[in-house]
Protein backbone atom coordinates (compact mmCIF):
# COMPACT_ATOMS: atom_id res chain seq x y z
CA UNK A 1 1.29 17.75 -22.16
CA UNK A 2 1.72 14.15 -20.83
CA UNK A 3 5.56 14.40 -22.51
CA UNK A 4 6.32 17.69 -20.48
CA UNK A 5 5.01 16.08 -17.35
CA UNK A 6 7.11 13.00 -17.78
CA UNK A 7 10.18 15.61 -18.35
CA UNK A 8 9.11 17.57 -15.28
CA UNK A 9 8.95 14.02 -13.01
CA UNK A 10 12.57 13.06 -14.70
CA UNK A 11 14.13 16.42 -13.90
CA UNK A 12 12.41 16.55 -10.34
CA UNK A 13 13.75 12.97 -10.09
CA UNK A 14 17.38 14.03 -10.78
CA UNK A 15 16.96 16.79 -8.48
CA UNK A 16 16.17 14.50 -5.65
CA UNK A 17 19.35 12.05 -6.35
CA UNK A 18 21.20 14.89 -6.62
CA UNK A 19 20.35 16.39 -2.94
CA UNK A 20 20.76 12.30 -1.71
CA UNK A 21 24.13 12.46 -3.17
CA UNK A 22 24.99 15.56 -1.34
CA UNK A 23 23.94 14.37 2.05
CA UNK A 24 24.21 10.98 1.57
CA UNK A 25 26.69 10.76 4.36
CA UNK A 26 24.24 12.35 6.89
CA UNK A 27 21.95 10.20 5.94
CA UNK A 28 23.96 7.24 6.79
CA UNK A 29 25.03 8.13 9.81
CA UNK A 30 21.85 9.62 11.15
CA UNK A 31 19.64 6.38 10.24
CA UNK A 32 16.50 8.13 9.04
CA UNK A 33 16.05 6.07 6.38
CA UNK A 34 16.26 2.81 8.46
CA UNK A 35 12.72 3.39 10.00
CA UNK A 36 10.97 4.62 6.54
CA UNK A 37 11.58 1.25 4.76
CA UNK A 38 8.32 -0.23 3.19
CA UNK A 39 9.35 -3.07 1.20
CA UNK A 40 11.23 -2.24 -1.75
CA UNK A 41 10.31 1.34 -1.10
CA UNK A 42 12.04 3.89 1.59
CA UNK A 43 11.03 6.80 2.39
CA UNK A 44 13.50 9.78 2.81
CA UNK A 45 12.89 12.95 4.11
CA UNK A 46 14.06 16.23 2.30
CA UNK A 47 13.78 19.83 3.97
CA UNK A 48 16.12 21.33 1.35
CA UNK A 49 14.19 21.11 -2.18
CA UNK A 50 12.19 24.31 -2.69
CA UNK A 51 8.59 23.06 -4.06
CA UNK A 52 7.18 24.62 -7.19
CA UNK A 53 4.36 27.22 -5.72
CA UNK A 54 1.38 29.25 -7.56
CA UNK A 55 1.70 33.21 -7.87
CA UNK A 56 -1.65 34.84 -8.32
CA UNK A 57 -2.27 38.55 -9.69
CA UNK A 58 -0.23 40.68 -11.91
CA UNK A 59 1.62 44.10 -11.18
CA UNK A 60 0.37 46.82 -10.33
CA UNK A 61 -3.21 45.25 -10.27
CA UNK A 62 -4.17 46.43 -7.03
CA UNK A 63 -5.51 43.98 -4.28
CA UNK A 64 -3.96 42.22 -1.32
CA UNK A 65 -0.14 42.70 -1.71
CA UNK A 66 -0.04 45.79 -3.34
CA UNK A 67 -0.07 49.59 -2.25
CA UNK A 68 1.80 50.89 0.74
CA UNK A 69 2.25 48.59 3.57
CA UNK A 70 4.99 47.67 5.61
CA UNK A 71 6.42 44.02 5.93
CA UNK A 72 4.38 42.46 8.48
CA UNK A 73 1.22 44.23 8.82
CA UNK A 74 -1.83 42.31 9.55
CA UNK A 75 -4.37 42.71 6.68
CA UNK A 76 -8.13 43.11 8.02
CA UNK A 77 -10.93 44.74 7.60
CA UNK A 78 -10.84 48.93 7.68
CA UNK A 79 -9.51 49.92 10.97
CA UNK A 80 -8.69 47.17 12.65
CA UNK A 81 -5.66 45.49 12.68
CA UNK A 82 -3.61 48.16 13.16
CA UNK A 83 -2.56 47.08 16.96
CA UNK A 84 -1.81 44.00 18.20
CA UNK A 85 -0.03 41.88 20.96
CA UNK A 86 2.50 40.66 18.86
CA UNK A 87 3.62 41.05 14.59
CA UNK A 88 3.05 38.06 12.68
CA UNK A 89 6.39 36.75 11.09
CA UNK A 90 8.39 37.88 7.61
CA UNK A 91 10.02 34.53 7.13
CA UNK A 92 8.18 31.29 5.13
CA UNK A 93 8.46 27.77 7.49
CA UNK A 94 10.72 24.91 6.23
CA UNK A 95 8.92 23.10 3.90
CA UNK A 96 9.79 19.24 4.70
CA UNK A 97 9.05 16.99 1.33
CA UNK A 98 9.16 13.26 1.69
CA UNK A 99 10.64 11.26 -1.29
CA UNK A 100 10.28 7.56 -2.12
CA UNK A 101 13.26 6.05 -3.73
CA UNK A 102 13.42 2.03 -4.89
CA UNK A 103 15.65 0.10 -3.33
CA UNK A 104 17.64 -0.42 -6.22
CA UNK A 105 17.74 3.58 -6.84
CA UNK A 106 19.28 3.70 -3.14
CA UNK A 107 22.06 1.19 -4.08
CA UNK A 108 22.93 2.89 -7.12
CA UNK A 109 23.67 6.44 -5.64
CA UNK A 110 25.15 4.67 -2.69
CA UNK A 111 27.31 2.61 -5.05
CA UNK A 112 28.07 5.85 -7.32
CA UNK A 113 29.22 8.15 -4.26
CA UNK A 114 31.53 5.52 -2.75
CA UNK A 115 32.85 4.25 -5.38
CA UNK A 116 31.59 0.77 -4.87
CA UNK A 117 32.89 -1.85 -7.54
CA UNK A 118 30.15 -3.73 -8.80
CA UNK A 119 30.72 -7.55 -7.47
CA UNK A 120 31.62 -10.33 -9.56
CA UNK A 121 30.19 -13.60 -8.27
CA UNK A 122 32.21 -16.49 -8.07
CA UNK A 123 31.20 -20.58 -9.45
CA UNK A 124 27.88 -21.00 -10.44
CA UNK A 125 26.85 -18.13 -8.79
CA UNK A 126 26.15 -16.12 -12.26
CA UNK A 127 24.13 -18.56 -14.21
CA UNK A 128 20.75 -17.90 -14.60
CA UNK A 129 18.70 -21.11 -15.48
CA UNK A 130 15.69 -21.00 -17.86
CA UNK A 131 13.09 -23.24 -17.55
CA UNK A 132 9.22 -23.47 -19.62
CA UNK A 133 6.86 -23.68 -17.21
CA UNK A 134 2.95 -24.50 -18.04
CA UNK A 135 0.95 -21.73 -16.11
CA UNK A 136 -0.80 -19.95 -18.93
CA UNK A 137 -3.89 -20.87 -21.16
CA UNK A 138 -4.21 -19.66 -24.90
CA UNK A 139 -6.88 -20.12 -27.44
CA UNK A 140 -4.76 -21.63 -29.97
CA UNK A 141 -1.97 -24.50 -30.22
CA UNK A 142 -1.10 -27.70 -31.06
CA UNK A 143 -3.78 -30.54 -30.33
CA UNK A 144 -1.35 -32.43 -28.40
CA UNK A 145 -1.29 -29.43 -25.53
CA UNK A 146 -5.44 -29.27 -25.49
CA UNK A 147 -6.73 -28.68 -22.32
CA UNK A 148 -9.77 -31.47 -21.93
CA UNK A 149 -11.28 -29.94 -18.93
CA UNK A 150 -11.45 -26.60 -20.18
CA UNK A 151 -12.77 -27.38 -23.80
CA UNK A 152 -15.21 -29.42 -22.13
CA UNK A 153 -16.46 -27.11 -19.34
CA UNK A 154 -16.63 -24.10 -21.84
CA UNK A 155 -18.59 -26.50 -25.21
CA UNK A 156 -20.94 -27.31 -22.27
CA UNK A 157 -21.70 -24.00 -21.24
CA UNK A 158 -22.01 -22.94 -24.82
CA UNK A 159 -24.43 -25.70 -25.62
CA UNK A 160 -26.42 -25.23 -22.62
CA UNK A 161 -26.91 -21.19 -23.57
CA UNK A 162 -28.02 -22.10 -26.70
CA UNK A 163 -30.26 -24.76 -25.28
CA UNK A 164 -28.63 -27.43 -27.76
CA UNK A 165 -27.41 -29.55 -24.76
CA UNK A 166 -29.72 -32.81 -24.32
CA UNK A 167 -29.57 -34.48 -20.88
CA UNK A 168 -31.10 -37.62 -21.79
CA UNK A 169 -28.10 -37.61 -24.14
CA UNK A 170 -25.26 -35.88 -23.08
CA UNK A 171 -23.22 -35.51 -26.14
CA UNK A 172 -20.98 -32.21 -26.27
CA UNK A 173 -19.14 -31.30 -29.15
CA UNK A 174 -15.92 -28.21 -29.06
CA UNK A 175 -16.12 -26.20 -31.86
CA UNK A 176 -13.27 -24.54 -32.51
CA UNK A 177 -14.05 -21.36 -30.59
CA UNK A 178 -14.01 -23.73 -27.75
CA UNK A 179 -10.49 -25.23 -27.32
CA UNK A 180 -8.38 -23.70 -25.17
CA UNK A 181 -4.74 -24.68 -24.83
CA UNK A 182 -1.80 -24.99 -22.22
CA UNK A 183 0.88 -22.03 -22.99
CA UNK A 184 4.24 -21.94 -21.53
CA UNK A 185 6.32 -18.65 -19.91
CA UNK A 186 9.03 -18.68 -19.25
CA UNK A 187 10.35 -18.88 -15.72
CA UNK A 188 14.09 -17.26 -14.79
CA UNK A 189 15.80 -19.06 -11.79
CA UNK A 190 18.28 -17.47 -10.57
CA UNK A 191 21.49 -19.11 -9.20
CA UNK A 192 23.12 -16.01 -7.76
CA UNK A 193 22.62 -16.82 -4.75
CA UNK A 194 24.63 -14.91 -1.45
CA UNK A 195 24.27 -15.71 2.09
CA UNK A 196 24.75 -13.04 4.82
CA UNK A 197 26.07 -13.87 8.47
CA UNK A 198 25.89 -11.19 10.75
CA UNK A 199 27.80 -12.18 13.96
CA UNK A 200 27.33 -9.53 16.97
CA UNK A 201 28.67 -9.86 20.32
CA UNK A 202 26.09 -9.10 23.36
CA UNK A 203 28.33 -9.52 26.33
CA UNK A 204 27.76 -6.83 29.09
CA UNK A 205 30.59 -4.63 27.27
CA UNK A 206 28.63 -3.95 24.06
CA UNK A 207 25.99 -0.95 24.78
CA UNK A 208 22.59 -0.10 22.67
CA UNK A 209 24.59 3.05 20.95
CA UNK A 210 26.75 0.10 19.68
CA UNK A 211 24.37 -2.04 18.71
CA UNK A 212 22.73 1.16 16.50
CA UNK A 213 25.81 1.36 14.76
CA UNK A 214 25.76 -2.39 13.75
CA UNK A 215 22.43 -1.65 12.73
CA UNK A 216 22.33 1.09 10.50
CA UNK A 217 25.86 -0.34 8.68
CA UNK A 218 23.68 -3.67 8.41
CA UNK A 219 20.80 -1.91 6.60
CA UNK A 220 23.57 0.02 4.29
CA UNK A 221 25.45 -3.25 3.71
CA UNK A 222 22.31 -5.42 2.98
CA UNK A 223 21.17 -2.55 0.35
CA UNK A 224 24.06 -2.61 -1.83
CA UNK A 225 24.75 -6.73 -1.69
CA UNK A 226 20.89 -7.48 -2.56
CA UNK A 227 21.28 -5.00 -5.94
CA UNK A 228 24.31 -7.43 -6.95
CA UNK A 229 22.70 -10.63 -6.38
CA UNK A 230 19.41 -12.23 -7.44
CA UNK A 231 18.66 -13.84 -4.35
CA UNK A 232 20.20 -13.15 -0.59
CA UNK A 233 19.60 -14.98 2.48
CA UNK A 234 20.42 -13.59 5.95
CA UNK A 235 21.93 -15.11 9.13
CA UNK A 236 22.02 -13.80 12.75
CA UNK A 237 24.49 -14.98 15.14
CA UNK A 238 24.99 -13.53 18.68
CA UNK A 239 27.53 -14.16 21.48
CA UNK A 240 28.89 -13.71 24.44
CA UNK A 241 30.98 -17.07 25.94
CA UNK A 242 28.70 -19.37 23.68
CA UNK A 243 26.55 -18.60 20.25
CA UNK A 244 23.23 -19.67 18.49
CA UNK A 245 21.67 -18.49 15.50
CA UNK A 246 18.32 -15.85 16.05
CA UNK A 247 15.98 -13.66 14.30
CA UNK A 248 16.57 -10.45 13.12
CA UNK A 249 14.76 -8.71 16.28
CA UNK A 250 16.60 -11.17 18.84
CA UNK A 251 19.66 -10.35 16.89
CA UNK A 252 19.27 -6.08 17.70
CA UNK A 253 17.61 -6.54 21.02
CA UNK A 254 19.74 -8.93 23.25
CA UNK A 255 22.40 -8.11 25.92
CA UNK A 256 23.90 -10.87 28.23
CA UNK A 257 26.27 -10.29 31.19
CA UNK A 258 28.43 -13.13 30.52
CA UNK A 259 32.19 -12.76 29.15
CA UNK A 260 33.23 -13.10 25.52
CA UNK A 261 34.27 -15.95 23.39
CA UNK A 262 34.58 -15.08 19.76
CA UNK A 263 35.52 -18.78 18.25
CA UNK A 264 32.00 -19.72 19.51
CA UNK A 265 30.22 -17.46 16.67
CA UNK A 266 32.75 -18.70 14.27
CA UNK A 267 32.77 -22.23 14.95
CA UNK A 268 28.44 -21.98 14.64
CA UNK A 269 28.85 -19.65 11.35
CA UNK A 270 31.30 -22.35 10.27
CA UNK A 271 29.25 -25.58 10.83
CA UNK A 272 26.25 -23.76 9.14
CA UNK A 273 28.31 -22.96 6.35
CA UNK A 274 29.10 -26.79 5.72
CA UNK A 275 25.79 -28.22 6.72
CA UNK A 276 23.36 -25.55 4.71
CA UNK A 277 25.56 -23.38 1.99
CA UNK A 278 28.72 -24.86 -0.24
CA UNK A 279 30.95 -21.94 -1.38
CA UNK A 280 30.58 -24.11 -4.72
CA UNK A 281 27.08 -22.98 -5.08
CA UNK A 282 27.03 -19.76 -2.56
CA UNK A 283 28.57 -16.55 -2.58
CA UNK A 284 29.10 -16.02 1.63
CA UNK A 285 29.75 -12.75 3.09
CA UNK A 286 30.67 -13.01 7.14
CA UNK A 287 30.41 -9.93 8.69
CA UNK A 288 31.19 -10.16 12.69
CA UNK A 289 30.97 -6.31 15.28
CA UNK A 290 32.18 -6.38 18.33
CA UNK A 291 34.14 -4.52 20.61
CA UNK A 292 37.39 -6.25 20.74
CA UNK A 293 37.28 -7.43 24.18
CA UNK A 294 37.85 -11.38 23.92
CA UNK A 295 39.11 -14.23 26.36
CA UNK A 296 42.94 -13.71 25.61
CA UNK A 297 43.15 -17.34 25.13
CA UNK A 298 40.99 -17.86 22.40
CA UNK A 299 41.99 -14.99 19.85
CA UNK A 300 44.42 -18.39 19.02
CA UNK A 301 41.23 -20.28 18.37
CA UNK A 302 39.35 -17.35 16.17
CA UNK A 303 42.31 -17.13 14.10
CA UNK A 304 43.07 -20.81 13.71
CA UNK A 305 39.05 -20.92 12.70
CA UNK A 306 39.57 -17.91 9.96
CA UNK A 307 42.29 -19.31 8.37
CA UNK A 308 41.92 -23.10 7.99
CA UNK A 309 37.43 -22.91 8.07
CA UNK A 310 36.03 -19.55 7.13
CA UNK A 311 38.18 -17.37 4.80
CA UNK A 312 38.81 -20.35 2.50
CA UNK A 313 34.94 -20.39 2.20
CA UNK A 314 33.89 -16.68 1.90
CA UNK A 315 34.14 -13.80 -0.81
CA UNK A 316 34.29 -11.62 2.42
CA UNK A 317 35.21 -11.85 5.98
CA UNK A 318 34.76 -8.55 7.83
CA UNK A 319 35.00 -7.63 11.01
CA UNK A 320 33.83 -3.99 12.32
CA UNK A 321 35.26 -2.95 15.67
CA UNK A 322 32.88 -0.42 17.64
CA UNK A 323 34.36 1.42 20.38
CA UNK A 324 32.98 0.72 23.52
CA UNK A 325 33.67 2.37 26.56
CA UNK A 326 34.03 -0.60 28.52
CA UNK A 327 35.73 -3.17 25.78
CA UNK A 328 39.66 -3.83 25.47
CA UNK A 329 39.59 -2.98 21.91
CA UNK A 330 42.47 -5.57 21.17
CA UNK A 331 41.35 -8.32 19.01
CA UNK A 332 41.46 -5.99 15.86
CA UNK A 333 45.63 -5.96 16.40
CA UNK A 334 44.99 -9.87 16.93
CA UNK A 335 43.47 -10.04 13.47
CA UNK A 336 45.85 -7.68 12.19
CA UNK A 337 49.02 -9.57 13.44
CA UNK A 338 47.81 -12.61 12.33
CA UNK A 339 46.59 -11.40 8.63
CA UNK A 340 48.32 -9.73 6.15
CA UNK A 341 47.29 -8.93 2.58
CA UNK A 342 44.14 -11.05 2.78
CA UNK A 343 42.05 -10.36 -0.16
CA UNK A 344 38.79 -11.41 1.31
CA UNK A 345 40.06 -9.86 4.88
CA UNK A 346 38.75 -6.35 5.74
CA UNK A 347 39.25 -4.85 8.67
CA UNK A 348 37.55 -1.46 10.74
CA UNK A 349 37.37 0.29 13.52
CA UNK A 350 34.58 2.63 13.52
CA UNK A 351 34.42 5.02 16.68
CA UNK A 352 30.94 6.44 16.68
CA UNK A 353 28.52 6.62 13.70
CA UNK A 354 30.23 9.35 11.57
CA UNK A 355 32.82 6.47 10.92
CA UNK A 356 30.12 3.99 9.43
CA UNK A 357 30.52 5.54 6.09
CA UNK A 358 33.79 4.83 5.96
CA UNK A 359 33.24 1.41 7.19
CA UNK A 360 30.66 0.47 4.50
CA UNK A 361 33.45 1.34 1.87
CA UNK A 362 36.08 -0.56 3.61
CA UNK A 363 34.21 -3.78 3.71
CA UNK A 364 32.16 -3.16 0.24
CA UNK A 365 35.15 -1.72 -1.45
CA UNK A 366 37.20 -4.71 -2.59
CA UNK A 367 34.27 -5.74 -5.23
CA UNK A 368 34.17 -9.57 -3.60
């Protein structure tokens, strides 16, 4: 029985990836899954997987659902029923099923239905260290890893239960179900380790449905890079004319009125990246949305920054352009004038939020 039930969950379980699969897109570009997140749960909801239901009664029995009758007709007691102010309804509701997936299980169907090549992290990125580490007690091992304190405290509490203990002389003896010992486990340290920039500009130009789209691409981006690595930290930087470094909350909820100078996130990204995480022990992804509208004079500055400070430093430099109805839209043909065949250089314009699947493989697609 318990073997049939485990097959059941692993078919149901396949059944559910499959239907993820299917709609994966809409669920991308909808966001649902955004506010269902529970640690390294989310939540996903399904209205199109028809749940298993009980059928009671056998044909031709007789009973409620047999004999005449016409589709529809109320069932009561003898003659009533038979008129009423309105006919109840022939069709079953939408049944709505909520799923929880890992957050690993997320990144592998995302992975598997864009095609995502699995990252290969650069330096000393992929060595894991192993180190002994003395957290555990056993009852047996060598003398010279005894622990005193706890052989003591447990001889004395022996000897006082069997009233052998003597206060006037306090002489306690371990027998040998007394000793306990230090054990080791082992402890993994990871030294994949991945740092995140997110660089968003807030100027007056850049509306809330913008700032959605950075979000949900965010959440999509943040699931696949923290299945590759074993640790990832995450930076927010916002702008306008000048940039500082805030919380994720500051980071979705600001808007300034002030123009736009894009060197001023990349020149902060940059000094953080030299003060806090060497690309010889980091793997750095910079990922910067805006909507292209920039001082014209310093698109000379952001590209003299990417080529000479950042791109020499990251696995990825990305930059999403979201169309805004009051932005220029020009730095992208800046960036694209300036770059060409970068391999750590993506590029994207995404219009509205049906193009943030095809963003997420643009900037996730090159495997750095």
């Amino acid at each position: 029985m318990v073997r049939k039930i485990e097959r059941d969950q692993s078919r149901f379980r396949q059944i559910v990836r499959g239907k993820i699969k299917a709609d994966l897109k809409k669920y991308i570009t909808h966001g649902e899954m955004i506010g269902k997140t529970g640690g390294e749960l989310v939540s996903i909801p399904m209205p199109s997987i028809d749940l298993p239901e009980f059928r009671y009664g056998s044909k031709g029995s007789g009973g409620v659902g047999q004999g005449p009758g016409d589709v529809g007709q109320p069932i009561g007691r003898s003659g009533e029923g038979e008129e009423g102010a309105g006919e109840a309804g022939d069709r079953p509701g939408q049944h709505i099923l909520e799923v929880e997936l890992t957050m690993d299980e997320l990144a592998q169907i995302l992975g598997e239905e864009l095609e995502l090549p699995r990252i290969q992290p650069k330096g000393q990125a992929n060595i894991i260290e192993e180190k002994d580490k003395y957290t555990g007690i056993r009852q047996a091992g060598p003398e010279s890893l005894r622990h005193f304190k706890r052989t003591y405290k447990k001889a004395l509490r022996r000897q006082i239960a069997s009233n052998t203990y003597n206060p006037d002389d306090p002489i306690v003896i371990p027998v040998r179900e007394d000793k306990l010992y230090r054990s080791w486990n082992p402890i993994y340290l990871p030294q994949t380790n991945a740092v995140v920039f997110y660089l968003m500009d807030v100027s007056g130009s850049m509306t809330d449905d913008q700032k959605e789209i950075v979000r949900i691409e965010a959440f999509w981006i943040d699931t696949w890079l923290r299945s590759q690595y074993d640790g990832v930290t995450t930076r927010y930087i916002i702008h306008d004319a000048a940039a500082r470094e805030v919380d994720e909350h500051t980071f979705y909820h600001t808007r300034e009125s002030g123009g736009t100078r894009i060197s001023s996130a990349y020149r902060l990204a940059h000094k953080i990246i030299e003060a806090e995480h060497p690309p010889a022990d980091w793997n750095i992804y910079v990922l910067h949305f805006s909507d292209g509208d920039n001082w014209g004079e310093d698109n000379r500055h952001c590209v003299e920054l990417l080529r000479n400070g950042i791109l020499p430093k990251c696995n990825l430099f990305g930059y999403g352009q979201v169309e805004s109805p009051y932005g220029s839209g020009e730095f992208i043909r800046e960036l694209e004038d300036a770059f060409e065949d970068e391999p750590n250089l993506a590029l994207s314009e995404i219009r509205d939020k049906e193009g943030i699947y095809e963003s997420i493989k643009e900037f996730l697609g090159r495997g750095r």
